[in-house]
C-alpha atoms as a PDB file:
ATOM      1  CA  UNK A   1       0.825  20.448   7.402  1.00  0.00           C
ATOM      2  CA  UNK A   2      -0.463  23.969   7.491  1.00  0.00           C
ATOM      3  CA  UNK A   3       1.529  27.519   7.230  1.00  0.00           C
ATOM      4  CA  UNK A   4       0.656  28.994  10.675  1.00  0.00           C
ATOM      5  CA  UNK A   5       4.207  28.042  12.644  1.00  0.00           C
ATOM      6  CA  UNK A   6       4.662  29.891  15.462  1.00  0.00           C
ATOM      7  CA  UNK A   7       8.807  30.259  16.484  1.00  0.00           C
ATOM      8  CA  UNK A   8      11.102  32.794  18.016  1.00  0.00           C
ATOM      9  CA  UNK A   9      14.492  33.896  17.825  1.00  0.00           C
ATOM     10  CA  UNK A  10      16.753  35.459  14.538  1.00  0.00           C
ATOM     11  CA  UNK A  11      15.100  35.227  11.129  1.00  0.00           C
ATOM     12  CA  UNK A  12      17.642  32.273  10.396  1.00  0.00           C
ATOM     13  CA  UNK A  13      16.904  31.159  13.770  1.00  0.00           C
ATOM     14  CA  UNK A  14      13.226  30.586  12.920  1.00  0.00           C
ATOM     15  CA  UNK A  15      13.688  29.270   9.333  1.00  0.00           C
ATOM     16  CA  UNK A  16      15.452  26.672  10.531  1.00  0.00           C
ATOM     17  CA  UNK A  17      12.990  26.104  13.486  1.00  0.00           C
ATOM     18  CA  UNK A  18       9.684  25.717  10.783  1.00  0.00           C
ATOM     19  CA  UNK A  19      12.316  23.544   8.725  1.00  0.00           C
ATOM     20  CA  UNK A  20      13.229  20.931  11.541  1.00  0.00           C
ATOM     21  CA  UNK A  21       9.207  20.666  12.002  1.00  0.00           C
ATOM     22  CA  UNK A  22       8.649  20.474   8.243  1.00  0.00           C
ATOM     23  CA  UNK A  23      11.423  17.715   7.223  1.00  0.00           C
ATOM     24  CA  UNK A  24      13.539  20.468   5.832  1.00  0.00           C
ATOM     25  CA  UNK A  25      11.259  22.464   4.063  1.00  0.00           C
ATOM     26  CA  UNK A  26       9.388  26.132   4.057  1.00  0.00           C
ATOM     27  CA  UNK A  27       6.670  27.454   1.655  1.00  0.00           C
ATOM     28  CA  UNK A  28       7.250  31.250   0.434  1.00  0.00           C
ATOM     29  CA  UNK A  29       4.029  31.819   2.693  1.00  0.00           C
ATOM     30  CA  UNK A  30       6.161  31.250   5.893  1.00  0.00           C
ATOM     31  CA  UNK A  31       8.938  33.144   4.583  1.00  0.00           C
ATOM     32  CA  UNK A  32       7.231  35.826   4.480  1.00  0.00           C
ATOM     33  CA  UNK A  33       5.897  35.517   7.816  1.00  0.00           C
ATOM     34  CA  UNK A  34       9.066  35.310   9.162  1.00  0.00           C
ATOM     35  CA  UNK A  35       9.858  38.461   7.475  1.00  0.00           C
ATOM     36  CA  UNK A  36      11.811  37.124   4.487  1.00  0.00           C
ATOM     37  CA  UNK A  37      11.070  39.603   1.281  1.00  0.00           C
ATOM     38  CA  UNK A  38      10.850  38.364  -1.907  1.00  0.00           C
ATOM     39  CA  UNK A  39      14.017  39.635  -2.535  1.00  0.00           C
ATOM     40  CA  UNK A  40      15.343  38.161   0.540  1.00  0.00           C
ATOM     41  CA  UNK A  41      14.261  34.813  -1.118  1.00  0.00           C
ATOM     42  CA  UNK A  42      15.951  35.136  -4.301  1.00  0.00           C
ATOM     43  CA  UNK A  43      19.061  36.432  -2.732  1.00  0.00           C
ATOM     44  CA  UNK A  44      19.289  33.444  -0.193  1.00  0.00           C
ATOM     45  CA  UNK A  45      18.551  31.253  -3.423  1.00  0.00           C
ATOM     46  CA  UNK A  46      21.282  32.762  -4.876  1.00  0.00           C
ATOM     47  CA  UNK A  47      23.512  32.168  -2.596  1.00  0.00           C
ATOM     48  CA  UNK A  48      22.460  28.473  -2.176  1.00  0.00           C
ATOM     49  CA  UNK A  49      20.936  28.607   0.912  1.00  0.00           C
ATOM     50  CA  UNK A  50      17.356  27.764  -0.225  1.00  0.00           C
ATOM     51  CA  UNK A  51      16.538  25.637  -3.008  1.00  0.00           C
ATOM     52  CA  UNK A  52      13.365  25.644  -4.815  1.00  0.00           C
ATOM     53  CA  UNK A  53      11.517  21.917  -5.051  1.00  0.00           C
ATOM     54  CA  UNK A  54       7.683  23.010  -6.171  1.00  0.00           C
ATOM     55  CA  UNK A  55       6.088  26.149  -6.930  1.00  0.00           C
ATOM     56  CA  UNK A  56       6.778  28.455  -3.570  1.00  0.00           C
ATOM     57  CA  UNK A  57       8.265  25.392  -2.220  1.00  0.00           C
ATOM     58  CA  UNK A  58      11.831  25.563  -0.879  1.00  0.00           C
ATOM     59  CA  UNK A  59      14.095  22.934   0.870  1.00  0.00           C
ATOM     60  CA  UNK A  60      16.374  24.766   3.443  1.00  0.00           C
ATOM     61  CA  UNK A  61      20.257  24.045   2.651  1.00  0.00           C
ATOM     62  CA  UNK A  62      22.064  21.537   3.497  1.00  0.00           C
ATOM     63  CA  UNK A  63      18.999  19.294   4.775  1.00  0.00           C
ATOM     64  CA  UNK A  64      18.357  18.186   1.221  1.00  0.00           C
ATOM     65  CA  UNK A  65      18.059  14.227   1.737  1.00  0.00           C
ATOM     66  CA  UNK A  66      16.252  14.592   4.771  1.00  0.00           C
ATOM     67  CA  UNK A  67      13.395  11.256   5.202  1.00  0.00           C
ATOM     68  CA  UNK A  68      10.495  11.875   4.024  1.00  0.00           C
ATOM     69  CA  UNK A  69      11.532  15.238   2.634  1.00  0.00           C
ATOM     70  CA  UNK A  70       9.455  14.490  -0.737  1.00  0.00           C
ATOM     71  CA  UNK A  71       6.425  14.103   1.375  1.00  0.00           C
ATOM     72  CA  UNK A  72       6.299  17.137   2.945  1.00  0.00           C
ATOM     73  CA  UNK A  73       7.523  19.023   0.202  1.00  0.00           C
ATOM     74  CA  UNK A  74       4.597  17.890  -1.623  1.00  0.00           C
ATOM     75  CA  UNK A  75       2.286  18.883   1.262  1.00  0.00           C
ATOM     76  CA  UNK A  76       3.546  22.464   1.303  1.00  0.00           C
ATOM     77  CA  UNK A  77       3.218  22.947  -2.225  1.00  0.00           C
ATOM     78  CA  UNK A  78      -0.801  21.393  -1.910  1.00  0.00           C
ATOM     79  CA  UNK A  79      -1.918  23.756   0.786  1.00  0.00           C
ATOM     80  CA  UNK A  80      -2.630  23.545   4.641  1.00  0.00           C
ATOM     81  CA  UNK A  81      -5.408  20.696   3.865  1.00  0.00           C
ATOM     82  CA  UNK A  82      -3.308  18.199   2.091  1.00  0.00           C
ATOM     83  CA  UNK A  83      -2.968  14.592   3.094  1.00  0.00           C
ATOM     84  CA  UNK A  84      -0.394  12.261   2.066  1.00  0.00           C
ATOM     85  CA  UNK A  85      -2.483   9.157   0.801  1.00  0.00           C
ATOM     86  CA  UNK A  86      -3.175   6.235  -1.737  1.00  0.00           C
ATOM     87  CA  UNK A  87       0.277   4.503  -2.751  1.00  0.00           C
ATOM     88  CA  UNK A  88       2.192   6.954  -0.643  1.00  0.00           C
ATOM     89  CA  UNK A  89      -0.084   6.645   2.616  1.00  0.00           C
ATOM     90  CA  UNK A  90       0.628   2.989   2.191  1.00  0.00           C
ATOM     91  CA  UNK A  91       4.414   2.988   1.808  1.00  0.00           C
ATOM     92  CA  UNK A  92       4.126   5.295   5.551  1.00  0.00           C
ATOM     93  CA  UNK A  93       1.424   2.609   7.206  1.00  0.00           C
ATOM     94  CA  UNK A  94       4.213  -0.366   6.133  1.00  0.00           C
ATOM     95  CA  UNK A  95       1.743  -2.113   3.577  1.00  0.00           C
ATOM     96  CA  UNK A  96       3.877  -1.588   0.648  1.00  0.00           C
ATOM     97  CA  UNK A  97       7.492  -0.812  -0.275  1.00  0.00           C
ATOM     98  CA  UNK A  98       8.666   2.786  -1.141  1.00  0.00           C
ATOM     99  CA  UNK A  99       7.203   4.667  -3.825  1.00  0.00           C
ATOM    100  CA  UNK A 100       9.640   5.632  -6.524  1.00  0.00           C
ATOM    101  CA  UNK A 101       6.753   7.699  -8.275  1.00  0.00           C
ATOM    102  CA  UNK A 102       4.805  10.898  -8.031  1.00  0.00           C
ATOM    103  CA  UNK A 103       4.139  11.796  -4.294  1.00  0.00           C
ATOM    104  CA  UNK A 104       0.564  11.329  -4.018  1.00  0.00           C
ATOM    105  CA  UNK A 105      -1.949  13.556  -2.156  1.00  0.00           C
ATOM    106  CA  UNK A 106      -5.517  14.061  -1.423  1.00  0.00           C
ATOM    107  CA  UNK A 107      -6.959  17.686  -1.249  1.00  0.00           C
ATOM    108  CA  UNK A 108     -10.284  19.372  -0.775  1.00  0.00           C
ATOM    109  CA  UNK A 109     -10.434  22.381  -2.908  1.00  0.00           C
ATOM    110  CA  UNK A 110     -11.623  22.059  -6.546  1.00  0.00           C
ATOM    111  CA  UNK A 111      -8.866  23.235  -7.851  1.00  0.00           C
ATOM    112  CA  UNK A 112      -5.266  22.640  -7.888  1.00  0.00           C
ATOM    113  CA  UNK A 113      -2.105  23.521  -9.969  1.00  0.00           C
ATOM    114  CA  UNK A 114      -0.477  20.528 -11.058  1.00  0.00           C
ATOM    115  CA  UNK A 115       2.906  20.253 -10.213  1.00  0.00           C
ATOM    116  CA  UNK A 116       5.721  17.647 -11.438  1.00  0.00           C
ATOM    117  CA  UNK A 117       6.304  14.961  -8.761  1.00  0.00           C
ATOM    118  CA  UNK A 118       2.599  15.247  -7.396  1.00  0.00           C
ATOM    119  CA  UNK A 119      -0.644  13.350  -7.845  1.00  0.00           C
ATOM    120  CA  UNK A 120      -3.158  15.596  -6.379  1.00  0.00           C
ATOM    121  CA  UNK A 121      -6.402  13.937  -6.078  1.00  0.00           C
ATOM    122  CA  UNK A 122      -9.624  15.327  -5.066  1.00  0.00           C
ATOM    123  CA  UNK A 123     -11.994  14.614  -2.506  1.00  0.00           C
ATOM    124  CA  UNK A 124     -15.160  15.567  -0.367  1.00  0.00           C
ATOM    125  CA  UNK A 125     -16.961  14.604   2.805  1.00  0.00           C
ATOM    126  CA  UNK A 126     -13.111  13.253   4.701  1.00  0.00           C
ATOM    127  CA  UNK A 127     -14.465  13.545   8.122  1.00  0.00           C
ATOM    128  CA  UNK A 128     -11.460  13.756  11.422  1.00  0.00           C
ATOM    129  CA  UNK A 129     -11.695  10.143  11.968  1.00  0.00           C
ATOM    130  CA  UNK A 130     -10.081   9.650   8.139  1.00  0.00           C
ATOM    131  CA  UNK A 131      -7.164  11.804   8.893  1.00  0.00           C
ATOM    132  CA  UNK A 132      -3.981  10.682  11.097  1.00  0.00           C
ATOM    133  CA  UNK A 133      -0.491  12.048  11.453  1.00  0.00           C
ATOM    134  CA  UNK A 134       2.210   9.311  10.333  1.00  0.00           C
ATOM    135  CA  UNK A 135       6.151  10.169  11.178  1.00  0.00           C
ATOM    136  CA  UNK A 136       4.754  13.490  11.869  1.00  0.00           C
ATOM    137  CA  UNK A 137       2.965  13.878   8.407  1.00  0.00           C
ATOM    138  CA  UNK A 138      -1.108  14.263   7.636  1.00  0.00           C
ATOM    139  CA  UNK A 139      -2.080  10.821   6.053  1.00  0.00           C
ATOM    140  CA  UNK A 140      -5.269   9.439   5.569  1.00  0.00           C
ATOM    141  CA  UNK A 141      -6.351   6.912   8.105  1.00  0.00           C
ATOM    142  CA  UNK A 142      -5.238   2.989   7.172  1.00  0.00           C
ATOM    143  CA  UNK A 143      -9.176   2.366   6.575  1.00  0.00           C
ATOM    144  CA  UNK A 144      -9.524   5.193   4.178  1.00  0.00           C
ATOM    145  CA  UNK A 145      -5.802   4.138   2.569  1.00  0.00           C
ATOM    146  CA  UNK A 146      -7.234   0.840   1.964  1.00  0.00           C
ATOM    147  CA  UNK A 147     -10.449   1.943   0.235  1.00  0.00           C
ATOM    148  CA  UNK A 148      -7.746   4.289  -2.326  1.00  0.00           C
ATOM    149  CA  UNK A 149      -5.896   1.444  -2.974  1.00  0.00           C
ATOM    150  CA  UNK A 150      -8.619  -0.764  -3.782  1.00  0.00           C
ATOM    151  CA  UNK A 151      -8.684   0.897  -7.251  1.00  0.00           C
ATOM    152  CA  UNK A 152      -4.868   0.627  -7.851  1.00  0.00           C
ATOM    153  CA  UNK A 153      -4.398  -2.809  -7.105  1.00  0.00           C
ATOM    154  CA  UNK A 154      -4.977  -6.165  -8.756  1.00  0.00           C
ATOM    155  CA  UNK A 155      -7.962  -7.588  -6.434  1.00  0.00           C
ATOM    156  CA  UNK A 156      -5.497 -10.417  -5.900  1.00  0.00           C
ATOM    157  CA  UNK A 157      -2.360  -7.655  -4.138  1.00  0.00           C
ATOM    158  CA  UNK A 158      -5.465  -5.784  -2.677  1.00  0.00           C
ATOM    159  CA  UNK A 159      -6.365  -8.450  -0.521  1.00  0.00           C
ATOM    160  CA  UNK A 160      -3.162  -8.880   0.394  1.00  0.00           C
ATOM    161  CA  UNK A 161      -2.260  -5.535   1.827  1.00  0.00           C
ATOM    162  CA  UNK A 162      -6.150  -5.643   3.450  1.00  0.00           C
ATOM    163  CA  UNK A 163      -5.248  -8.824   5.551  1.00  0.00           C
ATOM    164  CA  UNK A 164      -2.069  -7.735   5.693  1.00  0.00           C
ATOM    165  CA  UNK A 165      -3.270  -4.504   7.207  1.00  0.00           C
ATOM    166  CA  UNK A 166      -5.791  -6.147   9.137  1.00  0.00           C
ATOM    167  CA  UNK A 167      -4.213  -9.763  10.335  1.00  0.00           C
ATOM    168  CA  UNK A 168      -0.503  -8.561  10.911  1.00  0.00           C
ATOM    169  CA  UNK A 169       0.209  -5.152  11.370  1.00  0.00           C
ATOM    170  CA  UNK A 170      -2.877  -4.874  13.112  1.00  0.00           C
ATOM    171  CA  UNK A 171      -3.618  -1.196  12.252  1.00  0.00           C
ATOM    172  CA  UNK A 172      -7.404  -1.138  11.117  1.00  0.00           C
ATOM    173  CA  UNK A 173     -10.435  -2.787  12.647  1.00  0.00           C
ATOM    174  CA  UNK A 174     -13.435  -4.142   9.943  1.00  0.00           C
ATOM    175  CA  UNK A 175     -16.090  -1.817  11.936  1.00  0.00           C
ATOM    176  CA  UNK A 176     -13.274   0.855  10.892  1.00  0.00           C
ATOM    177  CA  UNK A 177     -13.202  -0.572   6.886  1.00  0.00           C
ATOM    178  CA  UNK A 178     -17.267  -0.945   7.284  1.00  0.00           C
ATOM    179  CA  UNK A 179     -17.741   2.798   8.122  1.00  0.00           C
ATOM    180  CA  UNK A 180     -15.855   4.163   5.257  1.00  0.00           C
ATOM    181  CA  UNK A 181     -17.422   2.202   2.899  1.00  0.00           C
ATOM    182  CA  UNK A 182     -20.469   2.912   4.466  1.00  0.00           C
ATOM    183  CA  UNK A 183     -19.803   6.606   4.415  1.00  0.00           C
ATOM    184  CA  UNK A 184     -17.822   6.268   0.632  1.00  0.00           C
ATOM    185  CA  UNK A 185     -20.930   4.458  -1.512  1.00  0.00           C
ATOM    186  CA  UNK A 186     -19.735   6.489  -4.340  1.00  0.00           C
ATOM    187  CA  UNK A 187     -15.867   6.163  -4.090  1.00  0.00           C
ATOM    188  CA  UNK A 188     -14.715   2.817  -6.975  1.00  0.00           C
ATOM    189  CA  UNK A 189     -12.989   1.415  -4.036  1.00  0.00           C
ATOM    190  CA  UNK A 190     -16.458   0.595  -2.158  1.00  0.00           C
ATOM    191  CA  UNK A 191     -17.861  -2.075  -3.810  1.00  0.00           C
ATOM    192  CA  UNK A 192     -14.465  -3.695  -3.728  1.00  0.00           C
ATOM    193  CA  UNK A 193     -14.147  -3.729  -0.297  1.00  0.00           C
ATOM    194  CA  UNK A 194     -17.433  -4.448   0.715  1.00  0.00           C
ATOM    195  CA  UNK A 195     -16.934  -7.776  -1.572  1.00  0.00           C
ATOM    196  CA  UNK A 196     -13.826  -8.865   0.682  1.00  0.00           C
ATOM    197  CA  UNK A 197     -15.568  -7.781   3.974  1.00  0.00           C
ATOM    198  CA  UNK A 198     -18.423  -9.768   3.339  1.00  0.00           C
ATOM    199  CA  UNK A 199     -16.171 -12.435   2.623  1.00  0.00           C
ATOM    200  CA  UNK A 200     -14.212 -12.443   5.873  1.00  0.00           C
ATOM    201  CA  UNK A 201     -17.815 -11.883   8.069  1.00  0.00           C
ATOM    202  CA  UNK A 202     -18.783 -15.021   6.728  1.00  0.00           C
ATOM    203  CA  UNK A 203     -15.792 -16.437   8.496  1.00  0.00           C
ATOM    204  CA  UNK A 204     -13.068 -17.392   5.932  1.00  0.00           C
ATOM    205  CA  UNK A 205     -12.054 -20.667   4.743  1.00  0.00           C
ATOM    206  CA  UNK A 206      -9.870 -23.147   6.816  1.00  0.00           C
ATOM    207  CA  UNK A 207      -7.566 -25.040   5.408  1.00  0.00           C
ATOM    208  CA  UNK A 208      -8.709 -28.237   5.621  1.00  0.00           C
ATOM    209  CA  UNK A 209     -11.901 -26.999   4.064  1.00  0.00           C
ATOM    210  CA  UNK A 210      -9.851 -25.079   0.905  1.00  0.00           C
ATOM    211  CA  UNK A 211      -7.897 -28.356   0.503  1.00  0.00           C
ATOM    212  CA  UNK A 212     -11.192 -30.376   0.342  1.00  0.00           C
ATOM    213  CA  UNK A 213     -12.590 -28.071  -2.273  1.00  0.00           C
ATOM    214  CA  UNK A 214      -9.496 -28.002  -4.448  1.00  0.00           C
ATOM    215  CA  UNK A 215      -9.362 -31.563  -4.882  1.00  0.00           C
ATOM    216  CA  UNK A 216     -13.078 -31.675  -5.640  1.00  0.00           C
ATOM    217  CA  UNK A 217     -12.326 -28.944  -8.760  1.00  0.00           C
ATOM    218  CA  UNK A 218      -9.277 -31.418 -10.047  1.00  0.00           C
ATOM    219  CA  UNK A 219     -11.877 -34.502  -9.611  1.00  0.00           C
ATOM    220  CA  UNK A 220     -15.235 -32.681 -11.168  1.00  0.00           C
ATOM    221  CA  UNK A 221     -12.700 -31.391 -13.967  1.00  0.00           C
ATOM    222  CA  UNK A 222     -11.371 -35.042 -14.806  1.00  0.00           C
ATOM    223  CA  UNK A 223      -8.400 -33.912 -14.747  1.00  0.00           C
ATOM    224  CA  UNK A 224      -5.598 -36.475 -12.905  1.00  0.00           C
ATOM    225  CA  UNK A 225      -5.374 -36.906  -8.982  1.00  0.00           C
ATOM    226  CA  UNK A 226      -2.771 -35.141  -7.513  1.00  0.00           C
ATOM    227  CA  UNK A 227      -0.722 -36.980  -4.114  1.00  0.00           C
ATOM    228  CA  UNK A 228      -1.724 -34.398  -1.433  1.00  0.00           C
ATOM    229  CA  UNK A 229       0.899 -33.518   1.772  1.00  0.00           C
ATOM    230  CA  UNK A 230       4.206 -34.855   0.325  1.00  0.00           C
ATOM    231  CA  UNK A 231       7.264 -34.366   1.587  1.00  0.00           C
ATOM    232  CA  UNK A 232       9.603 -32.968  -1.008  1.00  0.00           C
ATOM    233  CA  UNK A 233      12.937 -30.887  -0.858  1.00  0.00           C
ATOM    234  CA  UNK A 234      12.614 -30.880   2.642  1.00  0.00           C
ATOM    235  CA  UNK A 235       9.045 -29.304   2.696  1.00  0.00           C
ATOM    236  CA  UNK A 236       5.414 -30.830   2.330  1.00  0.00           C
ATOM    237  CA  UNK A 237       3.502 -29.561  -0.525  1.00  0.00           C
ATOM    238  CA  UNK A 238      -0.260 -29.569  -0.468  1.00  0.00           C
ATOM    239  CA  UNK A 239      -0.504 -30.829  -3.752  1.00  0.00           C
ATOM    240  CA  UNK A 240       2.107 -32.635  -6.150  1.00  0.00           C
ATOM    241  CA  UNK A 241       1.636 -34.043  -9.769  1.00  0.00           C
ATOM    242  CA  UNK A 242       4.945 -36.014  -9.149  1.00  0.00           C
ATOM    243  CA  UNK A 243       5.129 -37.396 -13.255  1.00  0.00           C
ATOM    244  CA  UNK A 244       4.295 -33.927 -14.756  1.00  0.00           C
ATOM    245  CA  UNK A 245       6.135 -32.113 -11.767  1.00  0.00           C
ATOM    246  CA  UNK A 246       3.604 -29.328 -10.477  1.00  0.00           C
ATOM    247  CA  UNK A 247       2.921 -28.437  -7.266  1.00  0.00           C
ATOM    248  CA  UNK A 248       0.097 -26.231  -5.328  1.00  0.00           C
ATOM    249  CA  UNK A 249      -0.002 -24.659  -2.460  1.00  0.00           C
ATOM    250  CA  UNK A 250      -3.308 -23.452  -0.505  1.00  0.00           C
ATOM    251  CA  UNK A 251      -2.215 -20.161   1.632  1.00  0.00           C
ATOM    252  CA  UNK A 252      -4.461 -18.565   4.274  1.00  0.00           C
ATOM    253  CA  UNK A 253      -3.751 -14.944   4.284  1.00  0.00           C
ATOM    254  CA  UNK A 254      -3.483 -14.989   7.694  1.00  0.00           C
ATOM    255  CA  UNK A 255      -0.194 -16.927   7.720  1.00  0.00           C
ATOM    256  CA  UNK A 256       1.416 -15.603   4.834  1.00  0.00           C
ATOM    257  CA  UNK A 257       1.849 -11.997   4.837  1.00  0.00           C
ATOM    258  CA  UNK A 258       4.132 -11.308   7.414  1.00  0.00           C
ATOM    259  CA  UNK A 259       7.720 -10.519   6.218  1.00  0.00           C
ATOM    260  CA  UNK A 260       9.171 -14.084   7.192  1.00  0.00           C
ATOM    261  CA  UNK A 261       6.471 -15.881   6.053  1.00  0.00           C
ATOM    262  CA  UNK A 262       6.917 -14.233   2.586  1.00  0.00           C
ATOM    263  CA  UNK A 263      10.508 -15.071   2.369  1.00  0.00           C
ATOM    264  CA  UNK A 264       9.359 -18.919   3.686  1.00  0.00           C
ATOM    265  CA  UNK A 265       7.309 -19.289   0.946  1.00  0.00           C
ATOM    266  CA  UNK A 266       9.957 -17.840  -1.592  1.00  0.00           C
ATOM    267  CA  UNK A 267      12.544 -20.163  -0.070  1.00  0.00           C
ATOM    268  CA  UNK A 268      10.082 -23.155  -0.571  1.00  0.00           C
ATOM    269  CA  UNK A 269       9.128 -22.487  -4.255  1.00  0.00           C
ATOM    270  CA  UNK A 270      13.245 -21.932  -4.861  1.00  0.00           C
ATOM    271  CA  UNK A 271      14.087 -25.578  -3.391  1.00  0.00           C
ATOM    272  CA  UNK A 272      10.932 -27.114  -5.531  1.00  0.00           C
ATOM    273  CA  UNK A 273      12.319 -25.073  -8.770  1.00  0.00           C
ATOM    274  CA  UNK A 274      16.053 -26.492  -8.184  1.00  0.00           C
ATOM    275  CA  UNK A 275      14.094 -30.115  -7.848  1.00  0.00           C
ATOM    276  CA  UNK A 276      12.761 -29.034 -11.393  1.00  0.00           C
ATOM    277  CA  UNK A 277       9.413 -28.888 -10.076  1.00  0.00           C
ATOM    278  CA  UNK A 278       6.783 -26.042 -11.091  1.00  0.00           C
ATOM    279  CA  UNK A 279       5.369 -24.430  -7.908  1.00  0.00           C
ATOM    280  CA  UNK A 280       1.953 -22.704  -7.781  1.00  0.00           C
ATOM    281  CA  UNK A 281       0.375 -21.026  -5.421  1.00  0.00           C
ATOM    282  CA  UNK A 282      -3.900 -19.905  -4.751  1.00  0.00           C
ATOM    283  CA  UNK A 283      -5.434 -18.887  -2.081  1.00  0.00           C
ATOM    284  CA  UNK A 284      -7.773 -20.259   0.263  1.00  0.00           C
ATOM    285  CA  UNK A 285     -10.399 -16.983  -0.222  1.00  0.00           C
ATOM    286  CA  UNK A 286      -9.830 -18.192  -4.046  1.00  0.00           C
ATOM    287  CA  UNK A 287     -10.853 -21.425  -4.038  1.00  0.00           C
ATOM    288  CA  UNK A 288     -14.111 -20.916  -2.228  1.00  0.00           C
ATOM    289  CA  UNK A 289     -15.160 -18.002  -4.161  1.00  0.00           C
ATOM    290  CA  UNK A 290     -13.107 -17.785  -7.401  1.00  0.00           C
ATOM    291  CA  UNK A 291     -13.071 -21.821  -8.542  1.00  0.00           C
ATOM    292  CA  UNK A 292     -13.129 -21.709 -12.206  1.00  0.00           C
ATOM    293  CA  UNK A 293     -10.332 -19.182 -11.734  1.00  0.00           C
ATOM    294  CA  UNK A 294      -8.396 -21.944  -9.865  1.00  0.00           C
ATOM    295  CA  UNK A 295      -9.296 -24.202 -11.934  1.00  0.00           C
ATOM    296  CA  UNK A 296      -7.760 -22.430 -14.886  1.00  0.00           C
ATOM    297  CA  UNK A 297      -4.740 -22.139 -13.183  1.00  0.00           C
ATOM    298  CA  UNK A 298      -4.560 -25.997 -12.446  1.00  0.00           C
ATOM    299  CA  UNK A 299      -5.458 -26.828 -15.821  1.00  0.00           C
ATOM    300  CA  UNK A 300      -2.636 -23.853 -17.460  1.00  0.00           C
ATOM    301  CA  UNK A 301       0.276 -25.655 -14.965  1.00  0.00           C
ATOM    302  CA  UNK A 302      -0.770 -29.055 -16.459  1.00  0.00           C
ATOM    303  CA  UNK A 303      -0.643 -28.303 -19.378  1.00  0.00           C
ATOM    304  CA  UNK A 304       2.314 -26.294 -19.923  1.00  0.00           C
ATOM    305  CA  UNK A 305       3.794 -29.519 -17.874  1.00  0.00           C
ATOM    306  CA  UNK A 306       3.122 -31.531 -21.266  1.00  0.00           C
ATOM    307  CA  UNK A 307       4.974 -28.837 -23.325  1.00  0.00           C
END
């Protein structure tokens, strides 16, 4: 979101024109360019027509809950470089919720002022291919997004919002994750994402496969043999400890991120809690490559079954 706007007509004419392109805001920069004197600021402050947001940072009157207003307020205050990334470059690519925190930006220059309600981070080598324009904002590309959020995330909600990303909304390819990590060897994110990737290239689990190796952990463990595909509360369960009442589930990725399969699987664990059951849930990625984990999990729901 850069300063160079070019409008025409009456000086309110054109504030309101960069405004309406700028989700209701104007830096001092554009005032000016506009020909809006310092003065002429502080006197349309005074008289509540402008008020000020960041630094040189101004949201024009009465457009003061306009979407996404936060956003680009942010990116005025950062500079003509700024992108809108990590948490916040999620919430606009759909792979998280809205951000009730600091609006969070990536910029280029060494420097920066910080500012309440911004996270500036820094960064080097973002290349055109890393940058896209979301709801008509600069935000990093869903592949670099991804590689920010790698470091924010439990591994666990990371690979979530990566399949979620990759297997739902559909809005990164792996040759597009494989080239920033490529290109990013240094960034904490990398290694991370490389670790999933090689995961998926070696073509998943299915889940007859993760059920197979689950019940081989419960047998090698000596622990007791669960019943496996019971019907219960009007749902099967993958496997049920009927006498100490625990259940697990096994869920693919693939089939369980969407929006209504989320709220399938909530409904499920609600009717096995009102049967007083205890329902668990792994995934199939985490019982081929994180067993003990699993196993720990199995062995905590047991036991806290006994009391």
């Amino acid at each position: 979101m850069g300063s160079a706007v070019s409008v025409s007509g009456t000086r309110d004419e054109r504030i309101a024109a960069i405004a309406e392109l700028q989700h209701g805001h104007v830096s001092r920069e554009q005032l000016r360019a506009v020909g809006v004197s310092d003065t002429g600021i502080a006197r349309l402050i005074g008289a509540g027509r402008l008020l000020r947001v960041h630094p040189s940072v101004y949201v024009v009157r009465p457009a003061v809950l306009v979407p996404r207003g936060r956003e680009a307020a942010a990116l005025l205050s950062c500079g003509p470089n700024a992108l809108l990334s990590h948490s916040t470059a999620a919430s606009l690519w759909n792979l998280c919720g809205p951000v009730d925190g600091p609006v969070e930006v990536t910029i280029t220059r060494r420097r920066h002022r910080h500012t309440a309600g911004i996270c500036a981070h820094r960064a080097a080598g973002l290349l055109p291919r890393d940058v896209r324009v979301q709801q008509g904002l600069p935000v990093t590309s869903p592949a670099r997004t991804l590689l920010d959020r790698a470091t924010q995330l439990t591994l666990h909600d990371f690979e979530r919002e990566l399949d979620e990303a990759l297997s739902v909304l559909g809005i990164v390819h792996r040759d597009q994750l494989r080239d920033v990590v490529r290109r990013m060897t240094g960034h904490r994110g990398a290694p991370i994402m490389r670790r999933l990737l090689e995961r998926r290239d070696d073509g998943g689990v299915t889940r007859s496969e993760a059920e197979r190796l689950f019940l081989a952990l419960v047998r090698e463990a000596g622990l007791p043999e669960p019943e496996t595909q019971v019907r219960l509360a009007g749902y099967t369960v993958d496997f049920l400890w009927r006498k100490e009442r625990v259940g697990f589930e096994i869920d693919g990725y693939q089939f369980h991120t969407s929006r209504h399969a989320f709220d399938r699987d909530r409904s499920k664990d609600l009717a096995l809690k009102e049967e007083h059951f205890d329902p668990n849930r792994v995934s199939r990625d985490q019982v081929k490559h994180e067993p003990l984990k699993v196993l720990a999990h199995v062995i905590g729901a047991l036991a806290r079954a006994k009391g």
